[in-house]
Every structure is written in C-alpha cells, then in structure tokens.
Protein backbone atom coordinates (compact mmCIF):
# COMPACT_ATOMS: atom_id res chain seq x y z
CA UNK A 1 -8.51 -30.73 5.98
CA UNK A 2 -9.94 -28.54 2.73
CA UNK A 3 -10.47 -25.02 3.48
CA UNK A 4 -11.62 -22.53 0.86
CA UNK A 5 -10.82 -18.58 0.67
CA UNK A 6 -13.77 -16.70 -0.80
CA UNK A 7 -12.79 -13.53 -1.89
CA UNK A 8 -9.26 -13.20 -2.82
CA UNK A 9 -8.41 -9.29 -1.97
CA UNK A 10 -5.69 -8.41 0.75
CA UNK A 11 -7.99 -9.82 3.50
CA UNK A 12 -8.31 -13.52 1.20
CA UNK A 13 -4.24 -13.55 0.32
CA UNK A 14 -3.01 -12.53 3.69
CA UNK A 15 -5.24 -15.25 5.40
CA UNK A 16 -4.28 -17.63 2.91
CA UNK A 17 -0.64 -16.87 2.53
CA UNK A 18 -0.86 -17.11 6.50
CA UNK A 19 -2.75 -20.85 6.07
CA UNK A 20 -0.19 -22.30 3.41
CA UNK A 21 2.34 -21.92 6.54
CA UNK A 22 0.61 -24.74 8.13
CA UNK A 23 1.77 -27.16 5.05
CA UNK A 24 -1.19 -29.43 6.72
CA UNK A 25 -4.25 -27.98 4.75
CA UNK A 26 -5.90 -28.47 1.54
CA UNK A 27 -5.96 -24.81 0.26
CA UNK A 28 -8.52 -23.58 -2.14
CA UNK A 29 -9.64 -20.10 -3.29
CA UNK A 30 -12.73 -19.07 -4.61
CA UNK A 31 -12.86 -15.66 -6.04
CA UNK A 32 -14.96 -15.88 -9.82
CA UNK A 33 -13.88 -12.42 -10.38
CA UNK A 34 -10.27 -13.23 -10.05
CA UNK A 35 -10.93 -16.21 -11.98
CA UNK A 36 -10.30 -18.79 -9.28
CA UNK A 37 -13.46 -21.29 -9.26
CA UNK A 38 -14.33 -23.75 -6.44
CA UNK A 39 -16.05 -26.83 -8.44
CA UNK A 40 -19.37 -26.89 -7.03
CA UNK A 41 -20.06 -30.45 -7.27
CA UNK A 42 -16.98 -30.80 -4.82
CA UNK A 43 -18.63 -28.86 -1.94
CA UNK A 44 -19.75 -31.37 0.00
CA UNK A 45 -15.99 -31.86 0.88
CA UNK A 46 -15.09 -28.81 2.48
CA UNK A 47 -14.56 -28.55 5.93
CA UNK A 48 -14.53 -24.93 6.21
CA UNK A 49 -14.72 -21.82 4.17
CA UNK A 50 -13.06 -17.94 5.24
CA UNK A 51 -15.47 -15.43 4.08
CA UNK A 52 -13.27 -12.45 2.68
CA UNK A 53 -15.58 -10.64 0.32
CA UNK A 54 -16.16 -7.67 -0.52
CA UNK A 55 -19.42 -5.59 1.17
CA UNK A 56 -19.88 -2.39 -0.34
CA UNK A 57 -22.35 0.35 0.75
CA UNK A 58 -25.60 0.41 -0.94
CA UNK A 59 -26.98 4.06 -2.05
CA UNK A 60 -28.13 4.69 1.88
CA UNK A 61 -24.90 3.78 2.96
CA UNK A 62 -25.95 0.36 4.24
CA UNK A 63 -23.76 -2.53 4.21
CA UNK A 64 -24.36 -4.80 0.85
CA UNK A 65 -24.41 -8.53 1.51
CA UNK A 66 -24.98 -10.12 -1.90
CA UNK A 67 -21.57 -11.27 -1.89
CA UNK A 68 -21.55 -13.12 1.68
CA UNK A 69 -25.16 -14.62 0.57
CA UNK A 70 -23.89 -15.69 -2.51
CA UNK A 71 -20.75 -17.83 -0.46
CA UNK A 72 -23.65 -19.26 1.70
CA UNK A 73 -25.81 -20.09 -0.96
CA UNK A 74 -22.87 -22.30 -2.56
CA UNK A 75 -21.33 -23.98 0.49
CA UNK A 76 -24.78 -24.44 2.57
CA UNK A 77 -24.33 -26.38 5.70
CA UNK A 78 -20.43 -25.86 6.64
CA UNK A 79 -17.99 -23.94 8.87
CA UNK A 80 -17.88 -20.32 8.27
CA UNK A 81 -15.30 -17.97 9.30
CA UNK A 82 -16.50 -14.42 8.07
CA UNK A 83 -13.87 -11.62 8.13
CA UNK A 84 -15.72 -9.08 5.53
CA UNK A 85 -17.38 -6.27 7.46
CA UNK A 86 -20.81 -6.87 7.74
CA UNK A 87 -24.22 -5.40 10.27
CA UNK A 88 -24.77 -7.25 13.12
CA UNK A 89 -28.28 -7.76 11.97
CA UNK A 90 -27.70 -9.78 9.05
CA UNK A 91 -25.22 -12.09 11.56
CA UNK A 92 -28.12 -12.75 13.67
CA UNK A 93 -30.56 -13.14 10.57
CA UNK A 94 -28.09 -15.80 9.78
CA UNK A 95 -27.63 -17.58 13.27
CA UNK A 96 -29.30 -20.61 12.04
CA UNK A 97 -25.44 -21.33 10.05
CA UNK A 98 -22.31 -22.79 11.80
CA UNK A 99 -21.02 -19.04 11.32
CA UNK A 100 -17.84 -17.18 13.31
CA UNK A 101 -17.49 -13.70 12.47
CA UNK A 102 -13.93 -12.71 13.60
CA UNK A 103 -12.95 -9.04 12.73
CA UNK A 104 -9.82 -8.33 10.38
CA UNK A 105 -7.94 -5.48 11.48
CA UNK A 106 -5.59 -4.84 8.33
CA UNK A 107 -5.10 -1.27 6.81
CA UNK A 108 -4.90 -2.06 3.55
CA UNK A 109 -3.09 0.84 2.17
CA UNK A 110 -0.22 0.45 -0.69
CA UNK A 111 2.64 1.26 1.94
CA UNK A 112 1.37 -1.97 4.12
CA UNK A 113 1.90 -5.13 3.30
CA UNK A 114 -1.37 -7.11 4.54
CA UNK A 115 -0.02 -10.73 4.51
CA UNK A 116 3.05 -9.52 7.22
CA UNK A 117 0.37 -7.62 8.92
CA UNK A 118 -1.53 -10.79 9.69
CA UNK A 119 1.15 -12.76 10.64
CA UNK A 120 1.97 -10.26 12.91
CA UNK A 121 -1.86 -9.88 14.84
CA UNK A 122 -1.51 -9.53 18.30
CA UNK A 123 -4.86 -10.24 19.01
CA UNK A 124 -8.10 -12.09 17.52
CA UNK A 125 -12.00 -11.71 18.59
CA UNK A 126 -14.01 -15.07 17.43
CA UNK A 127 -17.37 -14.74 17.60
CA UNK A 128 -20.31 -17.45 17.57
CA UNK A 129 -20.15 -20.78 15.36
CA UNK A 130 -16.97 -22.88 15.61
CA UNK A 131 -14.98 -20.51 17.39
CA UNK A 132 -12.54 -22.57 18.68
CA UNK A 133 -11.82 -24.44 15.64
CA UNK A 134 -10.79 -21.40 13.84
CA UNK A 135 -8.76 -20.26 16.96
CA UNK A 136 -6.66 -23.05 16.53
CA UNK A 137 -6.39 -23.39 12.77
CA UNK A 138 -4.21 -19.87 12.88
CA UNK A 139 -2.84 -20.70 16.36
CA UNK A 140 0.26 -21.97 14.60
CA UNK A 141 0.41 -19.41 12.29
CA UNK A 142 0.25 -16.23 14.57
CA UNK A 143 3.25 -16.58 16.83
CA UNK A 144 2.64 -12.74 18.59
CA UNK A 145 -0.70 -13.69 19.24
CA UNK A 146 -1.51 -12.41 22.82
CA UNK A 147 -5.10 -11.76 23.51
CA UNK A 148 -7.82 -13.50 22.24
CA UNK A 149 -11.64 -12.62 23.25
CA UNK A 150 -14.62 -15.47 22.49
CA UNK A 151 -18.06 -13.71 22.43
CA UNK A 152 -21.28 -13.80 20.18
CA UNK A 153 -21.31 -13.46 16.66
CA UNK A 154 -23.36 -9.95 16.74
CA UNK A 155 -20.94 -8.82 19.30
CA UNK A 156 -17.84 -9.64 17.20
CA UNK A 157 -19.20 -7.50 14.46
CA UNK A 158 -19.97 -4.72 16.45
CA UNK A 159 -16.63 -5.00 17.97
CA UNK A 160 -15.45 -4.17 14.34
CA UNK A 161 -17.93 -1.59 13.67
CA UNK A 162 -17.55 0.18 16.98
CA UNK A 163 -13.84 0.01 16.57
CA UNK A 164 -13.52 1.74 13.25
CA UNK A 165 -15.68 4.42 13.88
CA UNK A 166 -14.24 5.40 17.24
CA UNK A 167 -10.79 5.49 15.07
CA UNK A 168 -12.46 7.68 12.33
CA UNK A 169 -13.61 9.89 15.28
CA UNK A 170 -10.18 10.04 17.12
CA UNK A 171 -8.88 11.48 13.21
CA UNK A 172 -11.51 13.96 13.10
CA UNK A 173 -10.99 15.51 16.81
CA UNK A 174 -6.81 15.67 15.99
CA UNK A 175 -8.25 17.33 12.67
CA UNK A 176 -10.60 19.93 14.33
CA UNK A 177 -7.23 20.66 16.94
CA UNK A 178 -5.10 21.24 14.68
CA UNK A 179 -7.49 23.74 13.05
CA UNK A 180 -7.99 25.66 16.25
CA UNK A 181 -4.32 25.41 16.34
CA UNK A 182 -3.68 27.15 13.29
CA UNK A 183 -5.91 29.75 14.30
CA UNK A 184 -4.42 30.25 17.16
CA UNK A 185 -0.91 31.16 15.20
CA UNK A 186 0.46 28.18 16.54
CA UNK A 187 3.21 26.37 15.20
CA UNK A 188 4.67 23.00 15.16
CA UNK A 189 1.56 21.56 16.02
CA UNK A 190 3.45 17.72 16.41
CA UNK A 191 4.80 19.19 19.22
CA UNK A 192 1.15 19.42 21.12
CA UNK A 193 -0.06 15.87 19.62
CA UNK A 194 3.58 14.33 21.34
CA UNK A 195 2.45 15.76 24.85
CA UNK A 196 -1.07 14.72 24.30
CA UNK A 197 0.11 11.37 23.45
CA UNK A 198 2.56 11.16 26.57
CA UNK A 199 -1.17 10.36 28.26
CA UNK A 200 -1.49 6.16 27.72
CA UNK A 201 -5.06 6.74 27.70
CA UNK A 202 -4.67 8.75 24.37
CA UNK A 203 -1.83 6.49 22.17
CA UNK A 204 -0.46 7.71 19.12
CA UNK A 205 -2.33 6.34 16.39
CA UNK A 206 -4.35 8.19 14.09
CA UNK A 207 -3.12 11.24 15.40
CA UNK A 208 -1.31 12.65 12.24
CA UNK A 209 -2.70 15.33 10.92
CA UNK A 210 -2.46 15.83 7.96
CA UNK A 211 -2.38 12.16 7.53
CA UNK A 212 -0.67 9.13 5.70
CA UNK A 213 -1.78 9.72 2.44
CA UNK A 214 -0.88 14.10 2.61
CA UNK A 215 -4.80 14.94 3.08
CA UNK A 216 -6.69 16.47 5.74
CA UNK A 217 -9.06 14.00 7.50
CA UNK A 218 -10.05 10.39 7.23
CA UNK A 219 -10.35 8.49 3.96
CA UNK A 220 -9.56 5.15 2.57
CA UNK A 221 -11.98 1.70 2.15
CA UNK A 222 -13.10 0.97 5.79
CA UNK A 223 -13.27 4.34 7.85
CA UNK A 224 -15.90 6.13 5.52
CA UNK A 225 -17.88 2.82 4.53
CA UNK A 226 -18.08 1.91 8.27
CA UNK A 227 -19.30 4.55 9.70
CA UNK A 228 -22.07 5.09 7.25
CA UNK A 229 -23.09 1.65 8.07
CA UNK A 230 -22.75 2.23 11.36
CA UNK A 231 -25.21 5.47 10.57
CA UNK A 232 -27.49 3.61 8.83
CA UNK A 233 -27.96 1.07 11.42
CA UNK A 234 -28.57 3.17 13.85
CA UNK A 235 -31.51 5.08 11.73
CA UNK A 236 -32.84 1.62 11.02
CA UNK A 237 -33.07 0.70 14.95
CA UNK A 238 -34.32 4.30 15.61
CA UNK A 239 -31.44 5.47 17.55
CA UNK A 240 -30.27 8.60 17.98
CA UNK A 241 -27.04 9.03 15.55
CA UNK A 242 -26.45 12.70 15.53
CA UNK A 243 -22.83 12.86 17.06
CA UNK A 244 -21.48 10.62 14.00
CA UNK A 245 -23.68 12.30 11.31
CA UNK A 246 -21.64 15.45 12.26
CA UNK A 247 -18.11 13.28 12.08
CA UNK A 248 -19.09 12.55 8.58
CA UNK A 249 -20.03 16.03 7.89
CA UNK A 250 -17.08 17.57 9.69
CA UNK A 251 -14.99 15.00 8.04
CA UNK A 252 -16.39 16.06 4.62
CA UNK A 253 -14.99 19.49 4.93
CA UNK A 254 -11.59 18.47 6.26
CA UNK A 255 -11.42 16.33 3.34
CA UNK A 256 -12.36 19.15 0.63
CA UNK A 257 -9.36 21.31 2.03
C-alpha cells in the first residue's frame, strides 16, 4: 500500500515515523519546501495521502488553505486523511473528496518530542471520508489507544477548534486568578491551583501560571492561530463572538507583562 506525507513538520514526521512501524507500507513524503518531491506522473498510484501542512492565518486571522488546496490539486481523486487545522467550512466546501479530517493533538514545543507523543495518543476522532481505513492503518501503531469517536468531517474539525480554544480560555482564567491573587497579598499561589485541581471536573492542565515557556498567558503555534480562526468564523456566520474577542484581548495584556 503507498501512502504519502504532505507536509513534513512535527505533525508529517511523527505520523510517518509512527507509519514506518508497520514495515507493511510504501512510505513517501511530499514536502517541496523540505525538498522531498512526490513524482507527479506517479500519482495515480497512491492509495492514500496524510495532509500535514501548514495553515497559517491570513491578515483577518482566518485560516489559509492554499497549502491543503495545493495537496488536492496534485493527488485529485484519492484517500485523504487531513490533520492540519483547518475551518469547518472549507471541509464541507470540499465534501465532494474521499476526505477524513482527524484532529492532531501534539504540542509541539522544543521540550516534547512529537513522534513519542503520537505513539502514545490515547484517543483519535475520524471524521467523514474513509474513516475506518485510516482507523486501522494506525491501529497497530497506537498500542494506548483507548477511545476512538467516528463523526462528520465538519464536526471533527470543530472538535479541534472547539478544543483549543476552550484550552486557551482555561490559561487565561488561571491567569486572571492568579492576578487577583497577587492583589490580594497572597502567596504561593500553586497551593490554590492544587486544591482547585483536587475537583476532577477541573484537571491540571494548563493551569501553570506563569507557564511552560516562563511567560504570563498563552502563546505558541496553535492556541493564538486557533482562536482567531475560531473568531473569524464566527464574524463570518454572524455570531456573536464577544466572550473570545476579550480572551484574546485579556490574553494580549497577560502576554505584554
């Protein structure tokens, strides 16, 4: 079976590292940039491609989709697995295509390695297309897979969507705590955030404040881009997007400090 990796960041080398442990599976990865080239007189061939481009905002914030066109406009008529963070609206505009759009879930940072991350998913959303050929092409692959949830392709990627802003969110509210906190006089604020935690309902990530990476806050690739996607979706369908204009906003501050 030939399956090519489009996009060759952390997403495209954990997935693929995580495929290669298969030893079953023609491997190949397109990423031009990279300098990796699929031969497109050889596309007929391919059973499947995994979509891991990059989809960076435009100047409203959108979500850019140039890249995920461009993968389409080479392969055409094949098995698509897309993992790159994209609107819901341009999945359905592409509905006609034999297209799964199963949310990654890795951090990303420099103290994570992504490829151990992967292999160690404990759970998988497919949604739309082929979903149950790409379930069990990483079935083998994923042995602490637990839960896995089949549902439409627009759901799936407002699973992801949904997901990372509610995470952005949960950073903010620890942030604007701890700031009360502070005011208050208060001291050893990881004290508080351990009781608060004691609640299952809560959990402990993204609780740190400051965070990871020493600022106040959320930064990174995904949080800021997703939520201003998120925004900017919601403006286009004319819904009412106040409460996570003022995340961004409140974020912006904690940020500056």
């Amino acid at each position: 079976m030939k399956i090519v990796i489009a996009g060759y960041g952390a997403v495209g080398r954990a997935i693929h590292a995580a495929l290669e442990k298969r030893g079953d599976l023609d491997l190949y990865i397109d990423d031009p940039i990279l300098g990796y080239h699929y031969p497109e007189d050889m596309v007929d061939s391919v059973d499947g491609v995994v979509v891991a481009v990059a989809t960076p905002p435009t100047e409203t914030g959108a979500c850019n989709t140039s890249n995920i066109e461009a993968v389409f406009d080479k392969y055409g008529d094949v098995k698509y697995l897309v993992k790159s963070t994209t609107d819901p609206d341009f999945i359905l505009m592409n509905s006609r295509r034999n297209l799964t759009f199963s949310p990654e879930y890795l951090r990303g940072t420099v103290c994570n390695d992504s490829t151990e991350e992967f292999l160690n998913s404990k759970f998988a959303i497919y949604g739309g297309g082929a979903m149950r050929f790409w379930h069990e092409l990483f079935v083998p692959v994923l042995p602490k897979l637990k839960d896995v949830r089949f549902m439409s392709a627009y759901q799936a990627a407002f699973v992801k969507y949904m997901l990372n802003c509610f995470l952005a969110t949960k950073v903010t509210f620890f942030n604007q705590a701890y700031e009360i906190f502070k005011a208050f006089g208060g001291e050893e604020f990881d004290v508080v955030v351990d009781g608060v935690c004691l609640d299952p309902r809560v959990g402990f990530s993204h609780t740190q404040v400051p965070g990871p990476d020493g600022r106040f806050g959320f930064g990174g690739h995904c949080f800021p881009k997703d939520m201003r996607a998120f925004i900017e979706l919601g403006r286009e369908m004319g819904s009412n997007v106040e409460f996570l204009e003022c995340v961004m906003e409140t974020n912006r501050k904690q940020r500056s400090e």
